[in-house]
C-alpha atoms as a PDB file:
ATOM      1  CA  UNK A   1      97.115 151.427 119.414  1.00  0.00           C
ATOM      2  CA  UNK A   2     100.993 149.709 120.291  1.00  0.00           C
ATOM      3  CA  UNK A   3     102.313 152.737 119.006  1.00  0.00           C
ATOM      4  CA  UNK A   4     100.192 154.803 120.895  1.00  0.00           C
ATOM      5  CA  UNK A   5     100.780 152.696 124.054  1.00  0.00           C
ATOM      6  CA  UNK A   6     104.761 153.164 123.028  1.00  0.00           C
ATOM      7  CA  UNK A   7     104.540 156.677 123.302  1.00  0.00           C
ATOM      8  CA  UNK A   8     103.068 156.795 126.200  1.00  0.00           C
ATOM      9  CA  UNK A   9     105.201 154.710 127.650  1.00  0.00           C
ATOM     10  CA  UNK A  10     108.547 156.477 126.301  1.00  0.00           C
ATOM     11  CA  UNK A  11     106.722 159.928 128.071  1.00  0.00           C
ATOM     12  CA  UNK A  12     106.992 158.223 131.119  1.00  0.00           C
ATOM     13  CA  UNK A  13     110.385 156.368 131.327  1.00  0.00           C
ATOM     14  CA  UNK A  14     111.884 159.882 130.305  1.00  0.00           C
ATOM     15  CA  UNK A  15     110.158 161.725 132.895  1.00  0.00           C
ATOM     16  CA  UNK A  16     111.165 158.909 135.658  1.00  0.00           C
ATOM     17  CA  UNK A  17     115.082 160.414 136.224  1.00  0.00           C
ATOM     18  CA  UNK A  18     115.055 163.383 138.518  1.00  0.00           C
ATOM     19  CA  UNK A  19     117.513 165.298 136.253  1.00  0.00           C
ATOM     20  CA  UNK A  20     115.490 164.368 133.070  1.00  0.00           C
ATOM     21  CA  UNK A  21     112.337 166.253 134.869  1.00  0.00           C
ATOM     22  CA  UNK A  22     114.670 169.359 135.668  1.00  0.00           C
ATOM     23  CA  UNK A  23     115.714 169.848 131.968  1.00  0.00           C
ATOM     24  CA  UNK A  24     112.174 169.665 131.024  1.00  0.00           C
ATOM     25  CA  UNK A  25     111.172 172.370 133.255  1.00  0.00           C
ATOM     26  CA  UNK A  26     114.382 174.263 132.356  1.00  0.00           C
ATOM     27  CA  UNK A  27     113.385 174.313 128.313  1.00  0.00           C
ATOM     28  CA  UNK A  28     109.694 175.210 129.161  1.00  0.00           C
ATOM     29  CA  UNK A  29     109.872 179.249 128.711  1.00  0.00           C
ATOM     30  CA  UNK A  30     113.130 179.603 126.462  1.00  0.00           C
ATOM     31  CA  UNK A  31     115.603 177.719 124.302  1.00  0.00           C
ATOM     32  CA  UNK A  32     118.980 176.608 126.467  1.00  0.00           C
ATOM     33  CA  UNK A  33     122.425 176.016 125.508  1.00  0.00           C
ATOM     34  CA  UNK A  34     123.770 172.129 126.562  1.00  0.00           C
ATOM     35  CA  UNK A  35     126.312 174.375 128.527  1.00  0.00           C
ATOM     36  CA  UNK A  36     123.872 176.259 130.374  1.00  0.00           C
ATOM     37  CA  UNK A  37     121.698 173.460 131.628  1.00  0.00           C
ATOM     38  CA  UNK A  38     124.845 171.142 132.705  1.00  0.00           C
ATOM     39  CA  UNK A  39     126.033 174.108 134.752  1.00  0.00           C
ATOM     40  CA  UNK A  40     122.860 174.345 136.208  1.00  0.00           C
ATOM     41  CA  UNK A  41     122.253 170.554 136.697  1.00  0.00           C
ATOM     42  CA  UNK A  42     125.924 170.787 138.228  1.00  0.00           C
ATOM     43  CA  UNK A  43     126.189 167.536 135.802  1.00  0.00           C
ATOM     44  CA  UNK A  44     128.703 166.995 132.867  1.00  0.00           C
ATOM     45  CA  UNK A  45     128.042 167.815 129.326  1.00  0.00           C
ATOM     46  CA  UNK A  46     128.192 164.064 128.415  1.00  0.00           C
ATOM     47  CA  UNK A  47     125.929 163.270 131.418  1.00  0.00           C
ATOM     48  CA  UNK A  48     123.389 166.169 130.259  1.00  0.00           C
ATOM     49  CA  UNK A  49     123.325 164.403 126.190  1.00  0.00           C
ATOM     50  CA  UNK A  50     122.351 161.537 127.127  1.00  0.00           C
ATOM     51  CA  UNK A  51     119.431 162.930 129.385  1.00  0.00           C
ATOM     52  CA  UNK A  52     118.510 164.951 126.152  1.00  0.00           C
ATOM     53  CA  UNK A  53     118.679 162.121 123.671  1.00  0.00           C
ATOM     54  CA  UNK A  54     115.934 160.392 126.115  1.00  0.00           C
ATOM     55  CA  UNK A  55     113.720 163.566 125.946  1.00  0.00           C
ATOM     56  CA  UNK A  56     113.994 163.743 122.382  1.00  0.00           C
ATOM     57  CA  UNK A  57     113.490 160.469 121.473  1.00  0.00           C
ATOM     58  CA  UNK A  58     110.165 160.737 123.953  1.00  0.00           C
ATOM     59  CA  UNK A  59     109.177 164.120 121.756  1.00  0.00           C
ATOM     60  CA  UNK A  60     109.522 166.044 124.803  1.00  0.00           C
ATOM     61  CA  UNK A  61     112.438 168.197 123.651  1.00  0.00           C
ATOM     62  CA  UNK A  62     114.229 169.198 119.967  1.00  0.00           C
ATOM     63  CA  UNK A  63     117.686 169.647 119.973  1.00  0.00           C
ATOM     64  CA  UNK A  64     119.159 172.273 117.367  1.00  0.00           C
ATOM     65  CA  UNK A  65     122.423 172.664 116.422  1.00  0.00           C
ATOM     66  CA  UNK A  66     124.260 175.945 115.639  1.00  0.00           C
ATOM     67  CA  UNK A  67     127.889 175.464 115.070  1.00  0.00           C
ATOM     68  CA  UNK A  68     129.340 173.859 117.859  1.00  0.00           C
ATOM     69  CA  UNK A  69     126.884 174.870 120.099  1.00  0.00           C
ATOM     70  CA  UNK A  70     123.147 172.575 120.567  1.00  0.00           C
ATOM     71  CA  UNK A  71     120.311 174.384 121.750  1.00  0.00           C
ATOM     72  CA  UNK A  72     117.671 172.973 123.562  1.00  0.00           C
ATOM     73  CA  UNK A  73     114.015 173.581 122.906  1.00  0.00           C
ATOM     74  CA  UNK A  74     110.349 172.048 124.334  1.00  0.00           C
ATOM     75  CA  UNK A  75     109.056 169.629 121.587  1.00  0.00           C
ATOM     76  CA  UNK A  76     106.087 169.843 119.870  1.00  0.00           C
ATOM     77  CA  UNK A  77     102.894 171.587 121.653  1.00  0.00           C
ATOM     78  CA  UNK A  78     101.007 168.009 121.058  1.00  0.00           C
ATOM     79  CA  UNK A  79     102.578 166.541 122.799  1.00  0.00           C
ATOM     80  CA  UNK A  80     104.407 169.301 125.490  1.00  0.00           C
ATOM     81  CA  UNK A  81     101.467 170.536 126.842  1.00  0.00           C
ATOM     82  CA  UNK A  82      99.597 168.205 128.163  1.00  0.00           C
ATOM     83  CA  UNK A  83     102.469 166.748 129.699  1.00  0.00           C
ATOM     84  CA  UNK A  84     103.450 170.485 131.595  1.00  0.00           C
ATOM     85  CA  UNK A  85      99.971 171.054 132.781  1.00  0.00           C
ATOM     86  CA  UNK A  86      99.592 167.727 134.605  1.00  0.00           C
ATOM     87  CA  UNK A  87     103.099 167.726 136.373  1.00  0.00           C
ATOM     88  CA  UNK A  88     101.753 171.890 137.058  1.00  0.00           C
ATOM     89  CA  UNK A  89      98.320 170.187 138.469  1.00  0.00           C
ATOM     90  CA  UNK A  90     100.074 167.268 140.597  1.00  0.00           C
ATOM     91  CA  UNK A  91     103.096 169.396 141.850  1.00  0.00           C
ATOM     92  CA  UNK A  92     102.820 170.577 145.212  1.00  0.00           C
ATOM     93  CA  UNK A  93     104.523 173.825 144.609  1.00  0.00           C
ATOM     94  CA  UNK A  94     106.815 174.725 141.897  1.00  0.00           C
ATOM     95  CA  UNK A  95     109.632 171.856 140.997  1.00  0.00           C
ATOM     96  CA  UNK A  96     111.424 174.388 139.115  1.00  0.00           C
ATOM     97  CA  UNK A  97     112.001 176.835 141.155  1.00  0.00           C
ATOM     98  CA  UNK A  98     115.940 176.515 142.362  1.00  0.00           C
ATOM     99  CA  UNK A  99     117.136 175.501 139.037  1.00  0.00           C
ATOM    100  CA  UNK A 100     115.847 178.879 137.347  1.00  0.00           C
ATOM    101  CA  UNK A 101     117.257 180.804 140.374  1.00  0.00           C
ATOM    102  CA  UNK A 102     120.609 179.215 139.420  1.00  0.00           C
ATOM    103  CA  UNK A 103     119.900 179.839 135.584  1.00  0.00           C
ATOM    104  CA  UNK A 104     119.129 183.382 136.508  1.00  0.00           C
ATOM    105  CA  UNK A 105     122.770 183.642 138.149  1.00  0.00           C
ATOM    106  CA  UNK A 106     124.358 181.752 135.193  1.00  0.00           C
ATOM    107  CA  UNK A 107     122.666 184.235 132.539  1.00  0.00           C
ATOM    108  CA  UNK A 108     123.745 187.560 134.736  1.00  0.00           C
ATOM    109  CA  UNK A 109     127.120 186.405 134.552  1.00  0.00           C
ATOM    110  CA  UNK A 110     127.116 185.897 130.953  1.00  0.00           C
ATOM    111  CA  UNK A 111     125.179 189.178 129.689  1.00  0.00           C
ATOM    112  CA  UNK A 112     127.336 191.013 132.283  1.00  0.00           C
ATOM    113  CA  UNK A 113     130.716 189.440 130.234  1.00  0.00           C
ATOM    114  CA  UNK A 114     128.785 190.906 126.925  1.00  0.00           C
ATOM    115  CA  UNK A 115     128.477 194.202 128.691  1.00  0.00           C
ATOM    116  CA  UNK A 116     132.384 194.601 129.440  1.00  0.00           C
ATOM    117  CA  UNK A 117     133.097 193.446 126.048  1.00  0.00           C
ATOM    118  CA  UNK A 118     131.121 195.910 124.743  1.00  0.00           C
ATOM    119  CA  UNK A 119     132.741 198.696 127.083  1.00  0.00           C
ATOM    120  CA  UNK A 120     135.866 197.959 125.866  1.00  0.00           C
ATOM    121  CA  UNK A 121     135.481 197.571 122.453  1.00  0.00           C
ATOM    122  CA  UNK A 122     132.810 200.446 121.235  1.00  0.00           C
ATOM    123  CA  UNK A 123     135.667 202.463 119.548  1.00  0.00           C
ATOM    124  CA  UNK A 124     135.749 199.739 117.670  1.00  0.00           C
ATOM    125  CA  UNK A 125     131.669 198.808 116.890  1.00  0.00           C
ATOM    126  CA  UNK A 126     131.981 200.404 113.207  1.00  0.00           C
ATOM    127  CA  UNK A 127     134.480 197.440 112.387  1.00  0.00           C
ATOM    128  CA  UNK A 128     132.523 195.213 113.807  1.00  0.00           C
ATOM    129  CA  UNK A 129     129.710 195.781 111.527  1.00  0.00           C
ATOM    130  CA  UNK A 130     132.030 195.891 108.146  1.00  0.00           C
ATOM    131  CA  UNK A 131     132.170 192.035 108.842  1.00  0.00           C
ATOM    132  CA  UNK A 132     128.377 191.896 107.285  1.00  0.00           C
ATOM    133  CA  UNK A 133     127.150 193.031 104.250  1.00  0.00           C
ATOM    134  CA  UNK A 134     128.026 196.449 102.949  1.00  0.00           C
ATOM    135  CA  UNK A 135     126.953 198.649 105.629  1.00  0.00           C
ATOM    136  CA  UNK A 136     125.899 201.109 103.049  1.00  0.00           C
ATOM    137  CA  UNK A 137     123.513 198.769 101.383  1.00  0.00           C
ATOM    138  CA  UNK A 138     122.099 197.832 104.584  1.00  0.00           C
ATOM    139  CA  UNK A 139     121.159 201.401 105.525  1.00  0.00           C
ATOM    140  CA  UNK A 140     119.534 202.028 102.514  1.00  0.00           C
ATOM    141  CA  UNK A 141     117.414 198.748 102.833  1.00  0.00           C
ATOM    142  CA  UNK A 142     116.719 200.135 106.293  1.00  0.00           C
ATOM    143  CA  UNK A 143     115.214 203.092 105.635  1.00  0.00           C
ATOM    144  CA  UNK A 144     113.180 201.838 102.303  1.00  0.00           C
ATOM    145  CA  UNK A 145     111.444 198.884 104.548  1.00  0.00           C
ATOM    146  CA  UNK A 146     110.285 201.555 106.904  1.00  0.00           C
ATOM    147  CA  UNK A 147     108.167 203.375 104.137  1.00  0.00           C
ATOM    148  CA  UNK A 148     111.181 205.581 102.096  1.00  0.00           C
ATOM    149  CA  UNK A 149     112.975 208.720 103.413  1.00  0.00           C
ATOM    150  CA  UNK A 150     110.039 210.975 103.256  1.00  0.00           C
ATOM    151  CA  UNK A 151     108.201 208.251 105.946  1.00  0.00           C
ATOM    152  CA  UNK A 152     107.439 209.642 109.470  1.00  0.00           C
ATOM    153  CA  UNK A 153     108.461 207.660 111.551  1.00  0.00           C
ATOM    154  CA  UNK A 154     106.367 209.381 115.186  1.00  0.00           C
ATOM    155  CA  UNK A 155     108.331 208.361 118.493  1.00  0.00           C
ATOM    156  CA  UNK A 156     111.267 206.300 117.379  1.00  0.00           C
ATOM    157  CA  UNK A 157     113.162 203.895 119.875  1.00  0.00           C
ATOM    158  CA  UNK A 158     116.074 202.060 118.768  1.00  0.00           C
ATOM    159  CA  UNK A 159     117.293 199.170 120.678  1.00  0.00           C
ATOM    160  CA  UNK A 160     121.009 198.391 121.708  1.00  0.00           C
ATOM    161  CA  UNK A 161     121.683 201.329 119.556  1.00  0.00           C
ATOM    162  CA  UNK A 162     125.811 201.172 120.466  1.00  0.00           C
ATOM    163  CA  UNK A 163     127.297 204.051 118.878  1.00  0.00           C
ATOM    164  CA  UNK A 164     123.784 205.765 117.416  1.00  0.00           C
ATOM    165  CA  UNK A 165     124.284 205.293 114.118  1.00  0.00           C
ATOM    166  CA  UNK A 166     120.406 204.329 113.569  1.00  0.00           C
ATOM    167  CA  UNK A 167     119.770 207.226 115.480  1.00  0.00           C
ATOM    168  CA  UNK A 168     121.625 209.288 113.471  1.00  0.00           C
ATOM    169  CA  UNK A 169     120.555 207.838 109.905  1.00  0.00           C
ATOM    170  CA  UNK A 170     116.688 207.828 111.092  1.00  0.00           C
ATOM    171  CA  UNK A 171     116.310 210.784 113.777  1.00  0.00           C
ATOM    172  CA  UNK A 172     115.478 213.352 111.376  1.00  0.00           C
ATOM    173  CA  UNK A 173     112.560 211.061 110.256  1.00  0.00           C
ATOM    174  CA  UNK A 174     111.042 211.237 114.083  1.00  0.00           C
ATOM    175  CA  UNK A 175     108.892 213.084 116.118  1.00  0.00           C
ATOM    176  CA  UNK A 176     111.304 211.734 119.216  1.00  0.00           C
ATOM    177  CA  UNK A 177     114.290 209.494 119.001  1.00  0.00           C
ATOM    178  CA  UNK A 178     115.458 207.692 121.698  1.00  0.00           C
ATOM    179  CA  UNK A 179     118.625 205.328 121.917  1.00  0.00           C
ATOM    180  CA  UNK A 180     119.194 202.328 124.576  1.00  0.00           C
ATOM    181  CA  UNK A 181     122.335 200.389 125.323  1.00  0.00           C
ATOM    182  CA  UNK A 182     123.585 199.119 128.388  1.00  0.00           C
ATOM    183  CA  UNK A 183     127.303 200.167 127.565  1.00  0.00           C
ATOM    184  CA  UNK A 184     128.178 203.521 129.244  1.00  0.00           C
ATOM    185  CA  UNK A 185     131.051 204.098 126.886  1.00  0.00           C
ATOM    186  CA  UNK A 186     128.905 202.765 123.739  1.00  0.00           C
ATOM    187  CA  UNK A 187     126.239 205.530 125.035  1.00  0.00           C
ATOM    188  CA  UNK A 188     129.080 208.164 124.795  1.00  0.00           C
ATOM    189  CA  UNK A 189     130.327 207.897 121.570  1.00  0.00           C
ATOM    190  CA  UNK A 190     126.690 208.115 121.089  1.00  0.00           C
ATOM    191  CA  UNK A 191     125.908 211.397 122.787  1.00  0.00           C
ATOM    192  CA  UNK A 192     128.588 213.263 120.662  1.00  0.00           C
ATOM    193  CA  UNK A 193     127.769 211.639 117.711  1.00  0.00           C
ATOM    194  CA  UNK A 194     124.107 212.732 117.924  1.00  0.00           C
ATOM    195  CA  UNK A 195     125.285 216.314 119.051  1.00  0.00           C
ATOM    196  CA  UNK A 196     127.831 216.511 115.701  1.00  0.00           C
ATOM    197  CA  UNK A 197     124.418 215.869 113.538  1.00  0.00           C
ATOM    198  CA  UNK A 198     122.333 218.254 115.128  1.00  0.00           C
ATOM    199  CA  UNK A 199     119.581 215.823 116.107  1.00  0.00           C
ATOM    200  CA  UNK A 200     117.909 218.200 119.108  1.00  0.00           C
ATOM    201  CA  UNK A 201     114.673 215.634 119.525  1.00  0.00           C
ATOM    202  CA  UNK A 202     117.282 212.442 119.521  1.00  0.00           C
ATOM    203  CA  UNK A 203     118.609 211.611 123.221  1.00  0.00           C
ATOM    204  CA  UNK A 204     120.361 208.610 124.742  1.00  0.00           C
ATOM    205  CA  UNK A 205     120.348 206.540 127.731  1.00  0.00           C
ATOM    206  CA  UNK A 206     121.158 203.040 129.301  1.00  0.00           C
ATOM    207  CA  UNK A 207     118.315 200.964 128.946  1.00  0.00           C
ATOM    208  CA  UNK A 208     118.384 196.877 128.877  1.00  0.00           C
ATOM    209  CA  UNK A 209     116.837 195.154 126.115  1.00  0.00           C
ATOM    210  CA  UNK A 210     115.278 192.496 128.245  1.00  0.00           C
ATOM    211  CA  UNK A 211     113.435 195.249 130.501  1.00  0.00           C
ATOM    212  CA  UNK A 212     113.272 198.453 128.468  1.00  0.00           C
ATOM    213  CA  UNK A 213     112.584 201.744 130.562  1.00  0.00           C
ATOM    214  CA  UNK A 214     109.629 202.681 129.056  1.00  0.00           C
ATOM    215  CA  UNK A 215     105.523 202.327 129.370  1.00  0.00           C
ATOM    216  CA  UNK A 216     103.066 200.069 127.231  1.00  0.00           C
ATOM    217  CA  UNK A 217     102.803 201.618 124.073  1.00  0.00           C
ATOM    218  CA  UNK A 218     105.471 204.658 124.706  1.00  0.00           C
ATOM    219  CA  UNK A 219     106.672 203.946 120.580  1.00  0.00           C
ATOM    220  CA  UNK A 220     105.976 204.148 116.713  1.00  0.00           C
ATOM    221  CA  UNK A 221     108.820 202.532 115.460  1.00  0.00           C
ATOM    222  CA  UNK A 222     111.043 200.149 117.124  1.00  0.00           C
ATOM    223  CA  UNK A 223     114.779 199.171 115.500  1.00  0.00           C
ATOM    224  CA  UNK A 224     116.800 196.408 116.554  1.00  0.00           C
ATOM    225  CA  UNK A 225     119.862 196.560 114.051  1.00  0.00           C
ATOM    226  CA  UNK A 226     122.527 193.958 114.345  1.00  0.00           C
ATOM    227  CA  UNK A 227     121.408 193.106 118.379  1.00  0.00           C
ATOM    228  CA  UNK A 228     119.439 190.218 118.520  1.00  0.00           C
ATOM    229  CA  UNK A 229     122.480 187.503 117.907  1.00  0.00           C
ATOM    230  CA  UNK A 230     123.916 189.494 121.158  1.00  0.00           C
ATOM    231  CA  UNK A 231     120.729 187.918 123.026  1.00  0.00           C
ATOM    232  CA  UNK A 232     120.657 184.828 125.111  1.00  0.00           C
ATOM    233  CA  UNK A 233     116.700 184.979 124.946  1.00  0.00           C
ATOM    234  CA  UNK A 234     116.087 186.634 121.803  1.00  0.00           C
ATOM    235  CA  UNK A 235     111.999 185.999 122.092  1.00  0.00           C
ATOM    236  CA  UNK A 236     111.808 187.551 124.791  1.00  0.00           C
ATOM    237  CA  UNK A 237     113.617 190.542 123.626  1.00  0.00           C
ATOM    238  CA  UNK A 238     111.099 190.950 120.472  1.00  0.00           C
ATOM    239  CA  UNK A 239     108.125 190.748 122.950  1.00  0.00           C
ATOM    240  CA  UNK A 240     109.514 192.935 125.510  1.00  0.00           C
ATOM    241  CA  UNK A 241     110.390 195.621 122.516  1.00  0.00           C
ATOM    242  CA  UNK A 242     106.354 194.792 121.172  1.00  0.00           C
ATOM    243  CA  UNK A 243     105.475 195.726 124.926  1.00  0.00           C
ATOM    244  CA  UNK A 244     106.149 199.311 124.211  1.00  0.00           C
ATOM    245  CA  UNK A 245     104.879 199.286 120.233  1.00  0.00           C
ATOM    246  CA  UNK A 246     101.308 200.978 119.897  1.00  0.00           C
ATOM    247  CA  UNK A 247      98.897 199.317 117.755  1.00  0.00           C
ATOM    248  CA  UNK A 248      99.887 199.574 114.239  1.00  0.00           C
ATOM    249  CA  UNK A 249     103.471 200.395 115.282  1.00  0.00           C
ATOM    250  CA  UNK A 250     106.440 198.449 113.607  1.00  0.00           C
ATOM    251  CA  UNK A 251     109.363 196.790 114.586  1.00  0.00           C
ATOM    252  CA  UNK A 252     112.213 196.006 112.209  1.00  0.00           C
ATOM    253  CA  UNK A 253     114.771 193.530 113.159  1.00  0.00           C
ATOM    254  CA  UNK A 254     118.081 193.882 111.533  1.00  0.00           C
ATOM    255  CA  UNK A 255     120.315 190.895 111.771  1.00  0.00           C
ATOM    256  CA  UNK A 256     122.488 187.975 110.146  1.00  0.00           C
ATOM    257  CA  UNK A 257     121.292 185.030 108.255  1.00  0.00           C
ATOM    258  CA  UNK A 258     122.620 181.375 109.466  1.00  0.00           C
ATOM    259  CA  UNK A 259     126.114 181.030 109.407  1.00  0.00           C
ATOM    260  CA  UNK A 260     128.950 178.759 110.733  1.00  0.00           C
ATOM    261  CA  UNK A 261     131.217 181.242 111.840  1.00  0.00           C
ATOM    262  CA  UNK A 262     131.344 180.301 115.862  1.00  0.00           C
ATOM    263  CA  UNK A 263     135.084 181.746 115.931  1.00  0.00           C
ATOM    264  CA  UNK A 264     132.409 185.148 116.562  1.00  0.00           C
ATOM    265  CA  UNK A 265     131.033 183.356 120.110  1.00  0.00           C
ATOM    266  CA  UNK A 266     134.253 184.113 121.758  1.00  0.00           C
ATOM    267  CA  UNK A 267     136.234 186.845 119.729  1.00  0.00           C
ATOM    268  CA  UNK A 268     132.840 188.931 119.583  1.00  0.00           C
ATOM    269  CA  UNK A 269     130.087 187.348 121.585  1.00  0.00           C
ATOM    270  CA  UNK A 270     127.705 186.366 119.561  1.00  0.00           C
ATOM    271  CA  UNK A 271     125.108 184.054 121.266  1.00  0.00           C
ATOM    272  CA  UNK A 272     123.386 182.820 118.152  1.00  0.00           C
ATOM    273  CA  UNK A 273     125.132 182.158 114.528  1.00  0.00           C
ATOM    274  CA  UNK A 274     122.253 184.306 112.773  1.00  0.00           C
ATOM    275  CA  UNK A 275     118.941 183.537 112.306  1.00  0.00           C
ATOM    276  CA  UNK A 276     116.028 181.759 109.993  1.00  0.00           C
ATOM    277  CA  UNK A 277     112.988 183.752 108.801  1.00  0.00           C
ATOM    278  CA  UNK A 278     110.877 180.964 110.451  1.00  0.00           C
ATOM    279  CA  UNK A 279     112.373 181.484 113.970  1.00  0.00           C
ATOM    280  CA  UNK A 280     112.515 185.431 113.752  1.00  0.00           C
ATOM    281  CA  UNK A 281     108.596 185.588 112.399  1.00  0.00           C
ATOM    282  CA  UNK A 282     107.532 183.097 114.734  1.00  0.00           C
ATOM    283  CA  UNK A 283     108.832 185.145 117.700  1.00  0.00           C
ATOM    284  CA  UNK A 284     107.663 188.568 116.151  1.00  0.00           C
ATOM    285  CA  UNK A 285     103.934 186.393 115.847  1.00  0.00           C
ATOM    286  CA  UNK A 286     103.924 185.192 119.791  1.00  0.00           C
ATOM    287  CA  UNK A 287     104.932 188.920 120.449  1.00  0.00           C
ATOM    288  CA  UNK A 288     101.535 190.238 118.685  1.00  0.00           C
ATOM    289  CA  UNK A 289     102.834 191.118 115.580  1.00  0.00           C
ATOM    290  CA  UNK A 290     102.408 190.249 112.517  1.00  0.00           C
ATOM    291  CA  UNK A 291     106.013 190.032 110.731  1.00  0.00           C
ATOM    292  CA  UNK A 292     107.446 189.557 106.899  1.00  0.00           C
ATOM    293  CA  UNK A 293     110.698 189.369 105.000  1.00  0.00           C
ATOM    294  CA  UNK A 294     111.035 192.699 104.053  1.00  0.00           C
ATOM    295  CA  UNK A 295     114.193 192.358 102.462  1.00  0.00           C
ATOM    296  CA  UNK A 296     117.473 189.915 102.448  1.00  0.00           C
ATOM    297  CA  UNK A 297     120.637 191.198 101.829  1.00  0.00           C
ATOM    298  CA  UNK A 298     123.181 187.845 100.915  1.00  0.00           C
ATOM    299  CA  UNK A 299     127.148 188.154 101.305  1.00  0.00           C
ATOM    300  CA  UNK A 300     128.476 190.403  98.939  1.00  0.00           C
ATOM    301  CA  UNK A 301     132.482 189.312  99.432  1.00  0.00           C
ATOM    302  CA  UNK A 302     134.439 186.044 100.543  1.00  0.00           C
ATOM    303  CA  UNK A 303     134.203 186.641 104.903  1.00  0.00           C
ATOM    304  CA  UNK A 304     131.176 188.642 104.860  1.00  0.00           C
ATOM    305  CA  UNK A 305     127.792 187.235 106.286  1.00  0.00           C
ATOM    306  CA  UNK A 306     124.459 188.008 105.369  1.00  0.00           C
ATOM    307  CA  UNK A 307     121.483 190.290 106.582  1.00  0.00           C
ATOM    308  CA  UNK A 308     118.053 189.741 106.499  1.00  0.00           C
ATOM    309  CA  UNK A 309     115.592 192.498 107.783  1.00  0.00           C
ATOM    310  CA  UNK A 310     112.190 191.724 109.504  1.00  0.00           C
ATOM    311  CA  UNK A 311     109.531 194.043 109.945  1.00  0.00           C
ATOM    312  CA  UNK A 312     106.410 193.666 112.159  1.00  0.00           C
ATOM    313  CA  UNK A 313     103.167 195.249 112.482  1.00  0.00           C
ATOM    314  CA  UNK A 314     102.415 195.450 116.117  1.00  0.00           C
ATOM    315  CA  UNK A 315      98.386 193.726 116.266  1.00  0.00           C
ATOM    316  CA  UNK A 316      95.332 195.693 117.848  1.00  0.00           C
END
C-alpha cells in the first residue's frame, strides 16, 4: 500500500510543473528527440533533462539513448493511460495544442533540410548505400523474402525509392510499379534509369512517405529499402505505407541494425542509428500487420553496418 501511495504521489508531483505537463503531451503520439522538445519548450537542453528525469522516475516517460542523441517515449500503457485520459476528461479544450503547432514547424524545417540534402547528393545515392552490407547480397535477400524471382508481386509501390533501383530489380515481377520520393532530382535519375531497363508498367513520381498519394488499399507489395532511418516518425511511416496495403498484402522494410555511427546524423542525415527487431515489429503490429525477421544480413567488412529485412502481412 506505501508503495502504491508513493506512486501515486510521484504521478502527481511530476505532473505539477507546467513544462513537465507539456512534454507529456508532446511524447503522447510519437517518440521526440531532447532537441526537439527544448526547442519547442523554448527551454535549454539541461532545463528539459531534468524535467525528463522527473517523468521517468514517475513512469510517465522512457528515455532511450541512440548515440548521442536521447529519445523520448510515453512510459508504460499501465500506467500512461489512465493518466492521459483523465487530464483529456478534465481539460477544457486541448492543452497541447500550440506546442504541436510549433513541433509541426520544427519537423518541416528538418525533413525539408533532408529533402535538399537529398537534391544535392542523388548522383551520389549508390555510394551511399556501399556503406552497408554488400549491396549485392542485400538484393538477393530482397527478392528471396518476397517469395523468389518467379513471385508475382501484383501492384508494387516502393517507398522513397531515390534513384529506382528497387524498381528496377523488382518491376519485371509486377503487374504495376510505382516509385515515390520527394527529391525531384532523385526522381530523375530515376525516370532514365527505368527507361534504360525497359520497365513500360514502372513509373515515377514525388510522393511523401508520411502522406502517400494513393487510396486505401491501392497496393500488393510495399518496399521501404534503406528509408526508414531517414524518418523522424518512422511509425507513422509503416502505418501510413499499411494504409494503402490490401489485405494479405506485404510490406518489407529494408534497413540497418543498431549502430553507433552518429558521424551519419550530420554528414548523411540519418535520424535514427538503425533499428531493433522489437521496435520495427512492434510498429509493423500497431500498423495491422503481422511482421517477422525474414532475414539479417550482419557487417561483412571493418566500416560497414548491418541490414536486417522485415516483412509484414497486412491483417484482414
Amino acid at each position: 500500500m506505501a508503495m502504491a501511495m508513493e506512486s501515486l504521489l510521484a504521478i502527481f508531483r511530476a505532473l505539477g510543473d507546467p513544462s513537465r505537463l507539456r512534454i507529456l503531451l508532446l511524447v503522447r503520439g510519437l517518440d521526440l528527440a531532447v532537441g526537439e522538445i527544448a526547442r519547442v519548450l523554448q527551454q535549454s537542453q539541461p532545463r528539459v533533462s531534468r524535467h525528463l528525469r522527473i517523468l521517468a522516475e514517475a513512469g510517465l516517460v522512457e528515455r532511450v539513448k541512440e548515440g548521442a542523441w536521447v529519445f523520448v517515449r510515453l512510459g508504460p500503457a499501465a500506467v500512461t493511460t489512465p493518466v492521459l485520459a483523465a487530464i483529456d476528461a478534465l481539460a477544457a479544450d486541448d492543452p497541447g495544442a500550440s506546442d504541436r503547432d510549433r513541433l509541426a514547424v520544427v519537423r518541416a524545417e528538418r525533413r525539408a533540410a533532408v529533402q535538399s540534402w537529398f537534391n544535392d547528393h542523388a548522383a551520389e545515392w549508390e555510394q551511399e548505400r556501399a556503406l552497408y552490407s554488400r549491396e549485392a547480397g542485400v538484393e538477393a535477400a530482397i527478392v528471396a523474402a518476397l517469395g523468389g524471382p518467379e513471385a508475382r508481386l501484383g501492384d508494387l509501390i516502393d517507398v522513397g525509392t531515390g534513384t529506382g533501383r528497387m524498381i528496377e530489380l523488382l518491376g519485371g515481377q509486377a503487374g504495376t510499379a510505382l516509385g515515390l520520393d520527394r527529391s525531384p532530382e532523385m526522381l530523375r535519375i530515376a525516370r532514365n534509369r527505368l527507361e534504360a531497363a525497359g520497365l513500360a508498367r514502372a513509373r515515377v513520381q514525388v510522393g511523401d512517405m508520411y502522406a502517400l498519394p494513393l487510396p486505401t488499399a491501392a497496393a500488393d507489395t510495399i518496399v521501404l529499402h534503406q528509408v526508414l532511418h531517414f524518418a523522424d516518425d518512422p511509425a507513422a511511416v509503416l502505418s501510413e505505407a499499411a494504409r494503402v496495403l490490401r489485405p494479405g498484402g506485404r510490406l518489407l522494410v529494408v534497413d540497418l541494425m543498431p549502430h553507433d555511427r552518429d558521424v551519419l546524423r550530420e554528414e548523411r542525415r540519418h535520424m535514427r542509428l538503425g533499428f531493433a527487431d522489437a521496435a520495427v515489429l512492434g510498429w509493423l503490429d500497431a500498423a495491422g500487420c503481422t511482421g517477422q525477421v525474414a532475414r539479417q544480413l550482419p557487417a561483412e567488412a571493418p566500416g560497414q553496418l548491418g541490414v536486417t529485412l522485415w516483412l509484414g502481412e497486412k491483417r484482414p
